[in-house]
C-alpha atoms as a PDB file:
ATOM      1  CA  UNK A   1      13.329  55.212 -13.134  1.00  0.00           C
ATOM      2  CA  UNK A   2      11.517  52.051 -14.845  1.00  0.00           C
ATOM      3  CA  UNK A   3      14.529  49.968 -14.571  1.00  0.00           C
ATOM      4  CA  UNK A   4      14.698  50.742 -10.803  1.00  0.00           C
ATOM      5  CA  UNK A   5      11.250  50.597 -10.556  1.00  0.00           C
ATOM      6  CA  UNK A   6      11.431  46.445 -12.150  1.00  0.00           C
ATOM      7  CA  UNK A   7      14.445  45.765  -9.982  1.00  0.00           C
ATOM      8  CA  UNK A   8      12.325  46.500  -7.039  1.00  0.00           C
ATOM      9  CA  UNK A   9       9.177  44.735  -8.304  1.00  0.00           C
ATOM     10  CA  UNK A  10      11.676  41.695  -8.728  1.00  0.00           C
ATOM     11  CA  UNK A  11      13.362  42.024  -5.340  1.00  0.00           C
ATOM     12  CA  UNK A  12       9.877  42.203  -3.814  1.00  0.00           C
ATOM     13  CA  UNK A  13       8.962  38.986  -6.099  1.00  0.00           C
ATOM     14  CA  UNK A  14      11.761  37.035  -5.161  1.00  0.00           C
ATOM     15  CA  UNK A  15      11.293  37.314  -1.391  1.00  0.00           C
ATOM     16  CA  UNK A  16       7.618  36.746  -1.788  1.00  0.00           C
ATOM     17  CA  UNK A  17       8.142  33.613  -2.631  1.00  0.00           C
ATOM     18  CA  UNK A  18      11.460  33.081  -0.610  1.00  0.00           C
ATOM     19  CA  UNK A  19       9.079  33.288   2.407  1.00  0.00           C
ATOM     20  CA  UNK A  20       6.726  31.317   0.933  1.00  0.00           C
ATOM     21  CA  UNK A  21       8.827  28.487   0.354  1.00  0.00           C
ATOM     22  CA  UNK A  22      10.443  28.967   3.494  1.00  0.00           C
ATOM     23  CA  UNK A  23       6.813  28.461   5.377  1.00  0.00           C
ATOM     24  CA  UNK A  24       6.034  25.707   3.334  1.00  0.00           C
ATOM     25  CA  UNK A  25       9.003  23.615   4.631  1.00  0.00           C
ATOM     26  CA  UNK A  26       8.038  24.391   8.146  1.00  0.00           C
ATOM     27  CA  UNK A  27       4.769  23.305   7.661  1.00  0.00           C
ATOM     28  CA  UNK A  28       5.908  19.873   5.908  1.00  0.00           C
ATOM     29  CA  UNK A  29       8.402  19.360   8.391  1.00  0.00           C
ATOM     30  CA  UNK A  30       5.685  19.862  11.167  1.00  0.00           C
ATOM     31  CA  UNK A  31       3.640  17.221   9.435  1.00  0.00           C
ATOM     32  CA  UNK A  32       6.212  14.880   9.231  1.00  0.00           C
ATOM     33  CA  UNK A  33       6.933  15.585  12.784  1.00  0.00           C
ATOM     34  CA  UNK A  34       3.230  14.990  13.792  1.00  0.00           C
ATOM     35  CA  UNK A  35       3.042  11.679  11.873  1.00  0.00           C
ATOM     36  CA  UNK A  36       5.921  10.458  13.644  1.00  0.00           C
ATOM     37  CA  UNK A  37       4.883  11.078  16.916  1.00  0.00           C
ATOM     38  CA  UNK A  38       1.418   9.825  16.095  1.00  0.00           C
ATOM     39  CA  UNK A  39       3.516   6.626  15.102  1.00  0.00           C
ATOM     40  CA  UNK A  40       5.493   6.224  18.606  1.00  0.00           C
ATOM     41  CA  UNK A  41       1.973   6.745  20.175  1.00  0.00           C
ATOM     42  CA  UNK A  42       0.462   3.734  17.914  1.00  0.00           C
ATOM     43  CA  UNK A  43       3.359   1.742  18.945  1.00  0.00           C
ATOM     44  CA  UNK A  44       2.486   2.564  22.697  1.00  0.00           C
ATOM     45  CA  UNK A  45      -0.952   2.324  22.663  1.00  0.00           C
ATOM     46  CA  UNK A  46      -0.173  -1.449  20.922  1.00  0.00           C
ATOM     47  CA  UNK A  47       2.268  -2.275  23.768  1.00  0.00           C
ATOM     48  CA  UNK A  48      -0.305  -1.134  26.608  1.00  0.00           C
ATOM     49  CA  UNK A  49      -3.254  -3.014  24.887  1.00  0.00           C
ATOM     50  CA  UNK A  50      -0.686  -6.461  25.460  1.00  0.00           C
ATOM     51  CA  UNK A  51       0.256  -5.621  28.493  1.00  0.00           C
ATOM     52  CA  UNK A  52      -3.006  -5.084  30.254  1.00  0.00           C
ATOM     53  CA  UNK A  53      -4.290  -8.521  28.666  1.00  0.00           C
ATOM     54  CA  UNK A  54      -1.091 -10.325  29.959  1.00  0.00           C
ATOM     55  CA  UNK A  55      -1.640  -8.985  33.606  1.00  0.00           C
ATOM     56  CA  UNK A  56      -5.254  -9.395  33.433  1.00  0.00           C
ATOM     57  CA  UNK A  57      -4.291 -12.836  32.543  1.00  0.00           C
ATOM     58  CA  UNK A  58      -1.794 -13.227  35.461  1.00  0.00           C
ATOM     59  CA  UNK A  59      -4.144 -11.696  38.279  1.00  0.00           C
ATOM     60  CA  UNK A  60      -6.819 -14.249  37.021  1.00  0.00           C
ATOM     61  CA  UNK A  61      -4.251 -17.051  37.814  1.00  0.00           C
ATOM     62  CA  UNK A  62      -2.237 -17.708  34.404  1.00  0.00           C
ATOM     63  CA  UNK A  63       1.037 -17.212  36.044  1.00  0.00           C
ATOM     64  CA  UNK A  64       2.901 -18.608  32.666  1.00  0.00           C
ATOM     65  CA  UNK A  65       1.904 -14.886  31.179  1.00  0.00           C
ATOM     66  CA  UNK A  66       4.228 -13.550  33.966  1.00  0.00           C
ATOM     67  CA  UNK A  67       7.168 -13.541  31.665  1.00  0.00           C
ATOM     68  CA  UNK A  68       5.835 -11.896  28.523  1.00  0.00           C
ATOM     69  CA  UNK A  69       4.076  -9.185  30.766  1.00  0.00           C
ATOM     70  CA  UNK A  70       7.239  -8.344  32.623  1.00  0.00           C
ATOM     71  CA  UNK A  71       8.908  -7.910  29.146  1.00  0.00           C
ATOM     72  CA  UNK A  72       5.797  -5.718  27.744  1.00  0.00           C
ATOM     73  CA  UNK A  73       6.007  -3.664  31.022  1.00  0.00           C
ATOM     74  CA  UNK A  74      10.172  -3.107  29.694  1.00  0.00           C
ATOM     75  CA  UNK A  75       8.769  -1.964  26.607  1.00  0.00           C
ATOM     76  CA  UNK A  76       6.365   0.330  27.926  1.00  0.00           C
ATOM     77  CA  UNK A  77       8.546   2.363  29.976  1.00  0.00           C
ATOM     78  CA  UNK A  78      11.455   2.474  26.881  1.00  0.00           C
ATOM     79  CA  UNK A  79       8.302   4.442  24.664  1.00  0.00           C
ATOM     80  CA  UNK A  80       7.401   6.459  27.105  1.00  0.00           C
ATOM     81  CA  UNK A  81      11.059   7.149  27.534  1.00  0.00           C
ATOM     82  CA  UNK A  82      11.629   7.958  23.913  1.00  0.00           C
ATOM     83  CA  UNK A  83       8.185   9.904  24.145  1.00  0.00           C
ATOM     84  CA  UNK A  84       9.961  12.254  26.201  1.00  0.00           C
ATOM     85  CA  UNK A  85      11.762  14.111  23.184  1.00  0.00           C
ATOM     86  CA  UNK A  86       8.322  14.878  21.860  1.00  0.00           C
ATOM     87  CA  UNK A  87       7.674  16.680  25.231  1.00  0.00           C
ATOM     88  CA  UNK A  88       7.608  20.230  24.135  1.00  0.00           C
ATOM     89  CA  UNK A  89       4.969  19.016  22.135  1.00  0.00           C
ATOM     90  CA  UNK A  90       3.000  16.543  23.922  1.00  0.00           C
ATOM     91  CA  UNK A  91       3.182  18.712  26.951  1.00  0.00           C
ATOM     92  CA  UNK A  92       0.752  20.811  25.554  1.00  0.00           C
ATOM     93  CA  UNK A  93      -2.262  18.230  25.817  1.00  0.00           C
ATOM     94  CA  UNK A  94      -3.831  17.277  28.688  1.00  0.00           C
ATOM     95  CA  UNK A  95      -4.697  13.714  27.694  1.00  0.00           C
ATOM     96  CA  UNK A  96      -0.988  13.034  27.328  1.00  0.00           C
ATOM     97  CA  UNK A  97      -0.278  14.246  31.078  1.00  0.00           C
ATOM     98  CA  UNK A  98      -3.662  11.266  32.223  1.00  0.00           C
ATOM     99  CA  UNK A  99      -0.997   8.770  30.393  1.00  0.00           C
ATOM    100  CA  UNK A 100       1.368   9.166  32.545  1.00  0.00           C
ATOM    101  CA  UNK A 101      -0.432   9.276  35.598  1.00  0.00           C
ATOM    102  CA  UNK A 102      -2.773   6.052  34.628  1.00  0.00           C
ATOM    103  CA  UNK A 103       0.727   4.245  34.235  1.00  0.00           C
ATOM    104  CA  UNK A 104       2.422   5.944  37.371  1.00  0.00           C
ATOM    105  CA  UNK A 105      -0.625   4.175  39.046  1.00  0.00           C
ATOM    106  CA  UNK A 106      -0.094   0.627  37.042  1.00  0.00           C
ATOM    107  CA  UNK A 107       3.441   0.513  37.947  1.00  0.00           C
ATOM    108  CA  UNK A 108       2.371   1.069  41.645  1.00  0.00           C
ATOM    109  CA  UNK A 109       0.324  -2.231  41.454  1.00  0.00           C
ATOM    110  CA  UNK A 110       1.688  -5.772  42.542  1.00  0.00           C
ATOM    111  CA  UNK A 111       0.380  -9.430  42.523  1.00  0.00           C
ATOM    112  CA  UNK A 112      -2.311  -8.364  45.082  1.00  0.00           C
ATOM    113  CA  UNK A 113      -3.937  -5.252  42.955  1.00  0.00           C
ATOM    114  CA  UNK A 114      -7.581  -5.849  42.005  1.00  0.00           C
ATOM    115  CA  UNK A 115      -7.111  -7.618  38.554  1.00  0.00           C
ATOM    116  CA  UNK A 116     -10.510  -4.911  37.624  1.00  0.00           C
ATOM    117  CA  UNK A 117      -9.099  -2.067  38.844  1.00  0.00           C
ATOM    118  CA  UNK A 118      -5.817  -2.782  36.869  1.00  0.00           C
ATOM    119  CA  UNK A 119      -7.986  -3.520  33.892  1.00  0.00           C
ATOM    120  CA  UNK A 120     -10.061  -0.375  34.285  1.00  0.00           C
ATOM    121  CA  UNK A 121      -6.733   1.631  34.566  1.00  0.00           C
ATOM    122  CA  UNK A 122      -5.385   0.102  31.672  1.00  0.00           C
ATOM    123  CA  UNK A 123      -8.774   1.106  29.732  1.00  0.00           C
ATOM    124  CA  UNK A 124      -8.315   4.849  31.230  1.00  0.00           C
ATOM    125  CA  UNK A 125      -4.571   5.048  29.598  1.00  0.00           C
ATOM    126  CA  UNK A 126      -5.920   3.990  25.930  1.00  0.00           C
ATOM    127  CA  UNK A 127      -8.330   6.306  26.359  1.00  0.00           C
ATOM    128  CA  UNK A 128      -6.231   9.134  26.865  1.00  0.00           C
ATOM    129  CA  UNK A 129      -3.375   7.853  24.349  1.00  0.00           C
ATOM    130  CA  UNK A 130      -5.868   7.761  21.579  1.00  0.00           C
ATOM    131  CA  UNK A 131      -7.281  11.265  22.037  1.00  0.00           C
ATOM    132  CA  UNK A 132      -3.601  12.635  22.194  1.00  0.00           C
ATOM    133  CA  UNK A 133      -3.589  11.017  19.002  1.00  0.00           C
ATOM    134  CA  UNK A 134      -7.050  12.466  17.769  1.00  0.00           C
ATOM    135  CA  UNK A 135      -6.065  15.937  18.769  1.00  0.00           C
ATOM    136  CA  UNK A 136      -2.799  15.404  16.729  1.00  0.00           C
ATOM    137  CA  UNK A 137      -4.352  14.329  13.722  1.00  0.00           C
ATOM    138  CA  UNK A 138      -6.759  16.906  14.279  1.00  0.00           C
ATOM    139  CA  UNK A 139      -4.209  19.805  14.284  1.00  0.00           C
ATOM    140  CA  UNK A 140      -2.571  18.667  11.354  1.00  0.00           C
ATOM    141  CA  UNK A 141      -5.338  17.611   9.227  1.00  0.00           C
ATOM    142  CA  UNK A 142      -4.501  14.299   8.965  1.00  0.00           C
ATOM    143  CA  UNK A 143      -8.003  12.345   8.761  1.00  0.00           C
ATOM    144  CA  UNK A 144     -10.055  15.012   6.454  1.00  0.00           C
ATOM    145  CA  UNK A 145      -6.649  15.952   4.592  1.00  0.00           C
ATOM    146  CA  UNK A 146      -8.061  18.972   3.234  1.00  0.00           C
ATOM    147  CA  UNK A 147     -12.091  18.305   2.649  1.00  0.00           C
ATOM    148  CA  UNK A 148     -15.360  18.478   4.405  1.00  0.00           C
ATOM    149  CA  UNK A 149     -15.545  14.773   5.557  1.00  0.00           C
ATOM    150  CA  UNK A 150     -13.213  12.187   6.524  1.00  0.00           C
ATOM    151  CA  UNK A 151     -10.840  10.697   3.186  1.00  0.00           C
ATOM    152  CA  UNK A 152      -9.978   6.946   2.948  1.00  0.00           C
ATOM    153  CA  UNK A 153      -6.292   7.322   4.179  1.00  0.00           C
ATOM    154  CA  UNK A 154      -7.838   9.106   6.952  1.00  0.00           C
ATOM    155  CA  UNK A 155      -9.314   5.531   8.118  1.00  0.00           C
ATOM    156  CA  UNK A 156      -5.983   5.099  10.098  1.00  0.00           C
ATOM    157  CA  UNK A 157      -7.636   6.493  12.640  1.00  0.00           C
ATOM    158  CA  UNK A 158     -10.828   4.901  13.013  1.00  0.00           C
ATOM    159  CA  UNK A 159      -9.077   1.428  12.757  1.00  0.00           C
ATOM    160  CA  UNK A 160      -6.788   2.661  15.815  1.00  0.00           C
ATOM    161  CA  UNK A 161      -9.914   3.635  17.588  1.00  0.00           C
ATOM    162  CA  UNK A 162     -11.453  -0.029  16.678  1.00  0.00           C
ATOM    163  CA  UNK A 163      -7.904  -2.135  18.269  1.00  0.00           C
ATOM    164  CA  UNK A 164      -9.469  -0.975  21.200  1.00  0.00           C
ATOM    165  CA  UNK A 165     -12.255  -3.370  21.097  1.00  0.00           C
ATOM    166  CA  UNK A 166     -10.348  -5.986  20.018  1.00  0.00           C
ATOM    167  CA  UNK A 167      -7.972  -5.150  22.750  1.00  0.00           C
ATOM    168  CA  UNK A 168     -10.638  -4.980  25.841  1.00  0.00           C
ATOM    169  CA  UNK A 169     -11.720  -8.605  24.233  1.00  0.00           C
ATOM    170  CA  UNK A 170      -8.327 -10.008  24.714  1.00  0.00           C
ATOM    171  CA  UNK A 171      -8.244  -9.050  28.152  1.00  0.00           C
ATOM    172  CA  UNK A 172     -11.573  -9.854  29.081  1.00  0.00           C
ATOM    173  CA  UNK A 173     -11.903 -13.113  27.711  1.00  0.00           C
ATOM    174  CA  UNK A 174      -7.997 -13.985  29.082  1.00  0.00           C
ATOM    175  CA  UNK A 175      -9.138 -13.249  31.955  1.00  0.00           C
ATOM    176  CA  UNK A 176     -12.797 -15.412  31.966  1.00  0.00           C
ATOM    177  CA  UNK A 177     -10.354 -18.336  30.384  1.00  0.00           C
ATOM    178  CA  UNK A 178      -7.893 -18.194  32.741  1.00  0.00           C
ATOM    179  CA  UNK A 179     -10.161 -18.352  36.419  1.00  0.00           C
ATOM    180  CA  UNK A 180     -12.744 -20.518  34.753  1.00  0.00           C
ATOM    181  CA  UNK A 181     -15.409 -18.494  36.977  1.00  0.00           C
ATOM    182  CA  UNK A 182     -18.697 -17.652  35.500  1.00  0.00           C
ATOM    183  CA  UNK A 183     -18.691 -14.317  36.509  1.00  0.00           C
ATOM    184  CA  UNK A 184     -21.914 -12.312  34.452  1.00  0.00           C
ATOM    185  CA  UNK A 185     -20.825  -9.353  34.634  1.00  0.00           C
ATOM    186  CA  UNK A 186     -17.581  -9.909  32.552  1.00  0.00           C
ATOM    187  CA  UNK A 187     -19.267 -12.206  29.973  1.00  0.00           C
ATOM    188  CA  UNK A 188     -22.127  -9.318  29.054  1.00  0.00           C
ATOM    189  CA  UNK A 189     -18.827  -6.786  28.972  1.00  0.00           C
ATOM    190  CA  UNK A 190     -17.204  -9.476  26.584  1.00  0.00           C
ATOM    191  CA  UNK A 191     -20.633 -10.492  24.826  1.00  0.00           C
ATOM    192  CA  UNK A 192     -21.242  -5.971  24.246  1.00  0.00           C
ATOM    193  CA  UNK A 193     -17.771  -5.736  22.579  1.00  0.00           C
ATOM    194  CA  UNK A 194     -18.324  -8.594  20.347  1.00  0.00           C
ATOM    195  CA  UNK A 195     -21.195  -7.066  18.886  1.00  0.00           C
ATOM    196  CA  UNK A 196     -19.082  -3.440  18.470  1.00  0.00           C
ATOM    197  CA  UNK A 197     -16.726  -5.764  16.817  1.00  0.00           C
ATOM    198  CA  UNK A 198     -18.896  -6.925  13.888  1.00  0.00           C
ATOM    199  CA  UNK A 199     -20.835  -3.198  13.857  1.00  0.00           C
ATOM    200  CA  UNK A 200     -18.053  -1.247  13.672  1.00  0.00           C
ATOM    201  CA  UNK A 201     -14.345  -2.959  12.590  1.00  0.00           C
ATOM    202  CA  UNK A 202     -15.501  -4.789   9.565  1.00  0.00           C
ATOM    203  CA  UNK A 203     -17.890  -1.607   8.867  1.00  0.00           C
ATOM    204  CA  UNK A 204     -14.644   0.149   8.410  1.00  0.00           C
ATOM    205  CA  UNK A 205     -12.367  -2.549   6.498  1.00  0.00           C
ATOM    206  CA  UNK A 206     -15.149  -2.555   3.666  1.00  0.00           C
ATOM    207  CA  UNK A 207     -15.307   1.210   3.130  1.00  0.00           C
ATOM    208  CA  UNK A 208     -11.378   0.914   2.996  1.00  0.00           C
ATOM    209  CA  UNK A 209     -11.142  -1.698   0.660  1.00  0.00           C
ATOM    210  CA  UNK A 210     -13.799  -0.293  -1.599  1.00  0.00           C
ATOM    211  CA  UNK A 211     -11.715   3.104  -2.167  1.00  0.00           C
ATOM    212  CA  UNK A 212     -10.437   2.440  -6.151  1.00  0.00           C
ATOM    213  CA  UNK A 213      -6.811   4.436  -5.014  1.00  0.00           C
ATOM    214  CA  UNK A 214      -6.243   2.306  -2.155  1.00  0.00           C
ATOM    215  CA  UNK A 215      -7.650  -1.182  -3.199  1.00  0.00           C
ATOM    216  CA  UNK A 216      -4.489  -2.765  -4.742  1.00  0.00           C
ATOM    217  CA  UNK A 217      -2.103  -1.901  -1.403  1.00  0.00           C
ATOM    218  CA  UNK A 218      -4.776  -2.617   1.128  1.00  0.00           C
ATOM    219  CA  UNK A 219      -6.932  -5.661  -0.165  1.00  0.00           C
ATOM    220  CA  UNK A 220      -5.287  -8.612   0.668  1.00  0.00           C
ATOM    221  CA  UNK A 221      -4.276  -6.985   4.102  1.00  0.00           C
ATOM    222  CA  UNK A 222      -7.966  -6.437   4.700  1.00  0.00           C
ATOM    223  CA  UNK A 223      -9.077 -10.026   3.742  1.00  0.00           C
ATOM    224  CA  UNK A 224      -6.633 -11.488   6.388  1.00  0.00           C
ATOM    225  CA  UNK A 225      -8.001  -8.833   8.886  1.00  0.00           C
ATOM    226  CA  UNK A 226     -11.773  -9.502   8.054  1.00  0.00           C
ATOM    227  CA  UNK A 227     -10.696 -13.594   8.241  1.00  0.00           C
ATOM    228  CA  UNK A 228      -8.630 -13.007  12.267  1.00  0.00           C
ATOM    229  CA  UNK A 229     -11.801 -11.117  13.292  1.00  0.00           C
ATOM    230  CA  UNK A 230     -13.868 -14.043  11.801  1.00  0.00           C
ATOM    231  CA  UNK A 231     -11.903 -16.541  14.209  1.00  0.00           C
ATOM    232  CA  UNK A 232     -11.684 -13.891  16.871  1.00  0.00           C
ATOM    233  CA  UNK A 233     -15.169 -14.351  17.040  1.00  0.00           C
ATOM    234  CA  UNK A 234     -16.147 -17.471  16.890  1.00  0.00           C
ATOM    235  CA  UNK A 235     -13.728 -17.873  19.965  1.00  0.00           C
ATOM    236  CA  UNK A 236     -15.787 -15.756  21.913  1.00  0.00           C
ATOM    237  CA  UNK A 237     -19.109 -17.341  20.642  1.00  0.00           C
ATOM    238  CA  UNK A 238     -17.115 -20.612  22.197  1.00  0.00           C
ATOM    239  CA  UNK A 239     -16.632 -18.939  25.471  1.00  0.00           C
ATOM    240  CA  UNK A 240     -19.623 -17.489  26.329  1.00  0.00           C
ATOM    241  CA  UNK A 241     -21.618 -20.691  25.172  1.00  0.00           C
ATOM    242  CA  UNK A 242     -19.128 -23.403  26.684  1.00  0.00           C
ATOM    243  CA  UNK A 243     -18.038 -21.824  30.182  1.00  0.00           C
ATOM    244  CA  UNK A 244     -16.530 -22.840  32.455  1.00  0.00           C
ATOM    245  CA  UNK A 245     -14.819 -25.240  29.686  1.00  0.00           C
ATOM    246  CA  UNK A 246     -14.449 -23.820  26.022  1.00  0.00           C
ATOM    247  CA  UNK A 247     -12.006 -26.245  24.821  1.00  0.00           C
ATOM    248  CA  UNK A 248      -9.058 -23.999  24.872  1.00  0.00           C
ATOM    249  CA  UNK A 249      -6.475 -22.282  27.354  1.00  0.00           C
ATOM    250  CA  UNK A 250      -6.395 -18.652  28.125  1.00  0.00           C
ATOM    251  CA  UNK A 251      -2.707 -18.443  26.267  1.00  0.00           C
ATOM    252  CA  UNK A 252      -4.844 -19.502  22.882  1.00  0.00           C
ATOM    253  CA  UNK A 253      -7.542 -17.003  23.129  1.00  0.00           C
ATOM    254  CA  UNK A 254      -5.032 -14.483  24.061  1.00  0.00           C
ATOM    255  CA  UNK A 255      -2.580 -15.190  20.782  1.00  0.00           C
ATOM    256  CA  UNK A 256      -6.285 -15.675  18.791  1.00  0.00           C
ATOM    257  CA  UNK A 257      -6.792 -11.847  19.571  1.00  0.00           C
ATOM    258  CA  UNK A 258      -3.631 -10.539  19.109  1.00  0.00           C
ATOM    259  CA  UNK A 259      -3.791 -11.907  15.705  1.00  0.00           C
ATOM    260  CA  UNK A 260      -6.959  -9.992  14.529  1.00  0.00           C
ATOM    261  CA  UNK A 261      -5.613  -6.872  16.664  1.00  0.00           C
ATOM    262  CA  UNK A 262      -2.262  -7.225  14.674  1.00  0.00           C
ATOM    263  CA  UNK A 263      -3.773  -7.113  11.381  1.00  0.00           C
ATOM    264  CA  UNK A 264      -5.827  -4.281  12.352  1.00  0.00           C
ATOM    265  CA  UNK A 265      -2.704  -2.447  13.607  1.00  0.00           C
ATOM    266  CA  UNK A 266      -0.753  -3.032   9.921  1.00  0.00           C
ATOM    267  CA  UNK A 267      -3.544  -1.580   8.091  1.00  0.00           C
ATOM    268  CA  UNK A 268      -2.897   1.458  10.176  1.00  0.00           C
ATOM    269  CA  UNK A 269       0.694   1.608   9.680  1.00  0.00           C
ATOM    270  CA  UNK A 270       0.423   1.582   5.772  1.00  0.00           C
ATOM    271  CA  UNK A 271      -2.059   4.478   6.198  1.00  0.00           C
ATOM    272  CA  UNK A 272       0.440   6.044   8.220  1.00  0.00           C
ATOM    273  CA  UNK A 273       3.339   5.300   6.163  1.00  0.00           C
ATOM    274  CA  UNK A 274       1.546   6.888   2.751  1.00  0.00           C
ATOM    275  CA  UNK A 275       0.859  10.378   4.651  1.00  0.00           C
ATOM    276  CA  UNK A 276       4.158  10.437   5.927  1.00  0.00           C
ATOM    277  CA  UNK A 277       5.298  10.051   2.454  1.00  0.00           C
ATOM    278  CA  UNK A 278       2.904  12.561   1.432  1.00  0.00           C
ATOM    279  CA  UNK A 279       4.415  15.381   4.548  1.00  0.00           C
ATOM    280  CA  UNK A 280       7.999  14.075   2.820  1.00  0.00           C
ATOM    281  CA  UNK A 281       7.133  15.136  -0.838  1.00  0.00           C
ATOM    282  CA  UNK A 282       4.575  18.180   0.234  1.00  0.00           C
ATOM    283  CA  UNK A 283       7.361  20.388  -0.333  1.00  0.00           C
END
């Protein structure tokens, strides 16, 4: 009777943990899953930023950017396409169905759209693409990882939310460089986000740099981001107090911003890249 009695304590045992095992796989593969997607969204949400600056650039009258925002648009429409086998889960969020109708509306626009309303509609899509993202990480724990308050590899996100500004600068100021018209309202838009710039993006680069774990693999890549935002600014300090001539062409200011919003953007992907390492070894 004992020796049955043990063989079915064991039995019991051994599928206790069987299903155990079993659910933590499915949850690490779900992370992994969510950090990829969350990936292909950053790559997106990069390739929108450029391609509203290049067309805010060509409505204001620098055709030469016609080129490189034809090319963006190609690149667009391949991520969304790739997007696509994420459906079943993207489906499920609302701000992911606003995507694809702010773009349906962008790729209804020509070289007579309302170079605001494009920009406004290219605003609307970030929007939405970064709280798709938000409600990812959300889901999957992927900014508190665990605790009460956000962790330092959980900065990915905040920095994603910063390109933004960066982004809306590059646009903005493209566009004031490119029609040389001193148009107010457009230099207090561009004057508001480079004072979020300086509150908020190096605000977050210092807490990042000053985590002990992280500081070898992130401190270099944080000096050159605090140094692109440094120029990044100045430029606009140059525009707004030199209009309608600030000694350089829309194409500069526009490959000035991309710079700082390209070191912004690798600090995010080595975030990324150490929790999807993390979903690869959680089991």
């Amino acid at each position: 009777m004992a020796a049955v009695f043990g063989a079915i304590v064991v039995l019991v045992l051994a599928v206790w943990f069987g299903m155990r095992r079993l659910q933590q796989r499915r949850r690490c593969a779900a992370l992994h899953l969510a950090v990829s997607q969350i990936r292909l969204l950053r790559q997106l949400i990069e390739q929108v930023q450029r391609h509203r600056g290049l067309l805010y650039g060509v409505l204001s009258g620098e055709g030469s950017l016609e080129a490189r925002r034809w090319s963006v648009n190609q690149q667009v429409n391949q991520l969304l396409e790739t997007c696509r086998l994420h459906q079943p889960t993207l489906h499920w969020y609302g701000t992911w169905h606003a995507v694809l109708a702010c773009w349906a509306q962008l790729e209804e626009g020509d070289d007579q759209a309302d170079p605001e309303q494009m920009l406004l509609a290219h605003n609307e899509m970030v929007r939405n693409l970064l709280a798709t993202v938000a409600a990812l990480a959300d889901r999957y724990d992927l900014v508190c990882l665990g605790r009460l308050a956000p962790q330092s590899e959980g900065l990915w996100l905040e920095l994603l939310r910063n390109t933004e500004l960066v982004g809306q600068s590059r646009a903005i100021g493209t566009g004031i460089v490119a029609n040389r018209q001193n148009l107010q309202v457009w230099r207090a838009q561009l004057a508001a986000l480079s004072s979020q710039i300086r509150e908020m993006c190096y605000a977050a680069l210092a807490r990042l740099a000053s985590d002990p774990e992280l500081r070898g693999l992130v401190s270099q890549p944080v000096r050159a981001a605090e140094d692109s935002l440094d120029v990044l600014l100045e430029r606009i300090r140059e525009l707004l107090e030199q209009q309608p001539d600030p000694g350089f062409s829309s194409i500069d200011y526009f490959q000035t911003a991309t710079q700082a919003l390209s070191a912004q953007l690798l600090l995010v992907d080595i975030l990324l890249a150490r929790l999807e390492t993390r979903a690869l070894s959680c089991d």
